[in-house]
C-alpha atoms as a PDB file:
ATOM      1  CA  UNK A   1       0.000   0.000   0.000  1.00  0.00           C
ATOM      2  CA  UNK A   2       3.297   2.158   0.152  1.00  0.00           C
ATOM      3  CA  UNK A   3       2.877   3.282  -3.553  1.00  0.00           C
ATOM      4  CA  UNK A   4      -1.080   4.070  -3.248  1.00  0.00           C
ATOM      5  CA  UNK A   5      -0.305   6.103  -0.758  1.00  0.00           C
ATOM      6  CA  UNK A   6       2.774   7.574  -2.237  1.00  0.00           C
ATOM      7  CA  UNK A   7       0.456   8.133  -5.241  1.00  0.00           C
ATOM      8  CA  UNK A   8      -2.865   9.442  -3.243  1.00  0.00           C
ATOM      9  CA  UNK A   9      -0.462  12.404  -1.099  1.00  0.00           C
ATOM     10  CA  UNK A  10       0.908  13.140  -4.650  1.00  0.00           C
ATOM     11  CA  UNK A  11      -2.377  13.002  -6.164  1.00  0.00           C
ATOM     12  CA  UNK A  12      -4.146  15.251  -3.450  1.00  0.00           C
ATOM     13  CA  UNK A  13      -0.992  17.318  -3.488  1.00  0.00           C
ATOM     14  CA  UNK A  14      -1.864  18.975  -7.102  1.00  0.00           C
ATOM     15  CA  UNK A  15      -5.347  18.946  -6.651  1.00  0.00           C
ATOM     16  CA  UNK A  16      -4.887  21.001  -3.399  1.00  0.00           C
ATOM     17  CA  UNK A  17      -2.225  23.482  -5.397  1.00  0.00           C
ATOM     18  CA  UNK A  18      -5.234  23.734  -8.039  1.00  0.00           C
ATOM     19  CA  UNK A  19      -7.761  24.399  -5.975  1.00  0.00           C
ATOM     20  CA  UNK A  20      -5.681  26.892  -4.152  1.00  0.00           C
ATOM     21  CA  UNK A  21      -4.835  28.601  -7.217  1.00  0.00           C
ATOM     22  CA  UNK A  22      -8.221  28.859  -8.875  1.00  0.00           C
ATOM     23  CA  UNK A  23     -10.208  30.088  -5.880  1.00  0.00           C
ATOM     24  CA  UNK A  24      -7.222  32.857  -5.126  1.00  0.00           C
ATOM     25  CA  UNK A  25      -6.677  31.019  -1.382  1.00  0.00           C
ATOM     26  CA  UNK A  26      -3.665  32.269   0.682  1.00  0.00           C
ATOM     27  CA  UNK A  27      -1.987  29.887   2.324  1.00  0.00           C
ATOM     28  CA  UNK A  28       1.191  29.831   5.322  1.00  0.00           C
ATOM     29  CA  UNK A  29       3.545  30.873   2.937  1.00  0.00           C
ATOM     30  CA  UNK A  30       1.309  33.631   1.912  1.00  0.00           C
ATOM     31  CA  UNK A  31       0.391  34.850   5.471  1.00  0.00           C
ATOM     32  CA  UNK A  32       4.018  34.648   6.944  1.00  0.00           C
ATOM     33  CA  UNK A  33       4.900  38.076   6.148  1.00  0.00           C
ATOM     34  CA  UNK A  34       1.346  39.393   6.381  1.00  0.00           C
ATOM     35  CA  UNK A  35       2.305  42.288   8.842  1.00  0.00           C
ATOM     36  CA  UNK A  36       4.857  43.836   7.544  1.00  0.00           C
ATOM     37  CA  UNK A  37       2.727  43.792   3.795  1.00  0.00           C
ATOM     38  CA  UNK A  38      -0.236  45.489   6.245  1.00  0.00           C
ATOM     39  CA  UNK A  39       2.092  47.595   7.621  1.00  0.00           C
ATOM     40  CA  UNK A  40       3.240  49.090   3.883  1.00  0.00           C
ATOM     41  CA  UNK A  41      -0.176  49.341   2.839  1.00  0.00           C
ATOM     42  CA  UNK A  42      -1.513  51.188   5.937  1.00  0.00           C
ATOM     43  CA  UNK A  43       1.705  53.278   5.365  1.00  0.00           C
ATOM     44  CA  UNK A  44       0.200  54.196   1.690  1.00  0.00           C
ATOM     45  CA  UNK A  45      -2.762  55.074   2.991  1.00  0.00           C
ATOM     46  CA  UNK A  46      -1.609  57.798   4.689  1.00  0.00           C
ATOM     47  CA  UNK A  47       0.028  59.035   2.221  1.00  0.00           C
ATOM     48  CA  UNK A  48      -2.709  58.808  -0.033  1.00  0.00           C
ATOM     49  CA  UNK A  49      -4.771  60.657   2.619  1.00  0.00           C
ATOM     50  CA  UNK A  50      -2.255  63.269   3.084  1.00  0.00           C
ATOM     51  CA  UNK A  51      -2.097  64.015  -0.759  1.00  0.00           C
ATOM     52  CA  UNK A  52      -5.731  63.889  -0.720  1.00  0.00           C
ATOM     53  CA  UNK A  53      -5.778  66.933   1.658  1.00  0.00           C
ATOM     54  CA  UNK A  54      -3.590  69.277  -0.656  1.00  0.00           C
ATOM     55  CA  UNK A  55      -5.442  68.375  -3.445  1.00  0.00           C
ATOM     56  CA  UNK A  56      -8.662  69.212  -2.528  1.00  0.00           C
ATOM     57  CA  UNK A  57      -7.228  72.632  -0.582  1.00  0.00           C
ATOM     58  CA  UNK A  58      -5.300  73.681  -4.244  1.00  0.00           C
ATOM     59  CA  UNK A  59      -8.438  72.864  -5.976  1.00  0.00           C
ATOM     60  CA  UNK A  60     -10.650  75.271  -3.982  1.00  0.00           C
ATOM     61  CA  UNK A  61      -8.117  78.042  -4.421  1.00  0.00           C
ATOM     62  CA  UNK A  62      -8.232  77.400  -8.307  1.00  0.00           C
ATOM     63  CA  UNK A  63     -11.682  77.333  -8.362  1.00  0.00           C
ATOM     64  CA  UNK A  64     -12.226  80.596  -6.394  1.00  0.00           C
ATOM     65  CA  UNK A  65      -9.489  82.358  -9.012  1.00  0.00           C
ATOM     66  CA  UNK A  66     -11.679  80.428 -11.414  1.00  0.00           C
ATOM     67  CA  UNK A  67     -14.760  82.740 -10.146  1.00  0.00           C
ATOM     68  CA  UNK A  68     -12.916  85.820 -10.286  1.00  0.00           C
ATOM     69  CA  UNK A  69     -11.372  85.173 -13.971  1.00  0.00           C
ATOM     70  CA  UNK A  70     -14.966  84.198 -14.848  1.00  0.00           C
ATOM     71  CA  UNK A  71     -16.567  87.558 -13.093  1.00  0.00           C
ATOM     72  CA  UNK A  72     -13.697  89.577 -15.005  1.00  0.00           C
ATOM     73  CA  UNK A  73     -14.887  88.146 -18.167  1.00  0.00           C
ATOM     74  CA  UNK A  74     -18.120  89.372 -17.768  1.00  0.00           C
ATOM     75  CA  UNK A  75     -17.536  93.481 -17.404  1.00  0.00           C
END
């Protein structure tokens, strides 16, 4: 029964790796440095946030020269 079971771990082996693959599962390997890839992306955020801030403060500035340009125009 050696080889069936040599066979049947091999067997359930790939179908495991396929299954993982097609439904997008993470496994061990995946999760072992899970913290650190957190960490990064929680890092990003802020920085998104931050840029996010000065973006929307420059865009009301333009948009208020925007309203004088546009109330020049009309005299």
């Amino acid at each position: 029964m050696k080889g069936f079971d040599s066979y049947m771990g091999k067997y359930l082996d790939r179908r495991m790796k396929l299954l993982i693959d097609e439904w997008d599962l993470a496994t061990r390997n995946d999760l072992g440095d899970f913290t650190s890839r957190l960490s990064t992306l929680e890092d990003e955020a802020r920085k998104i946030s931050s840029y996010e801030v000065g973006a929307t403060v420059k865009l009301a500035e333009l948009e208020k020269r925007m309203q004088v340009v546009k109330e020049v125009k009309k005299r």
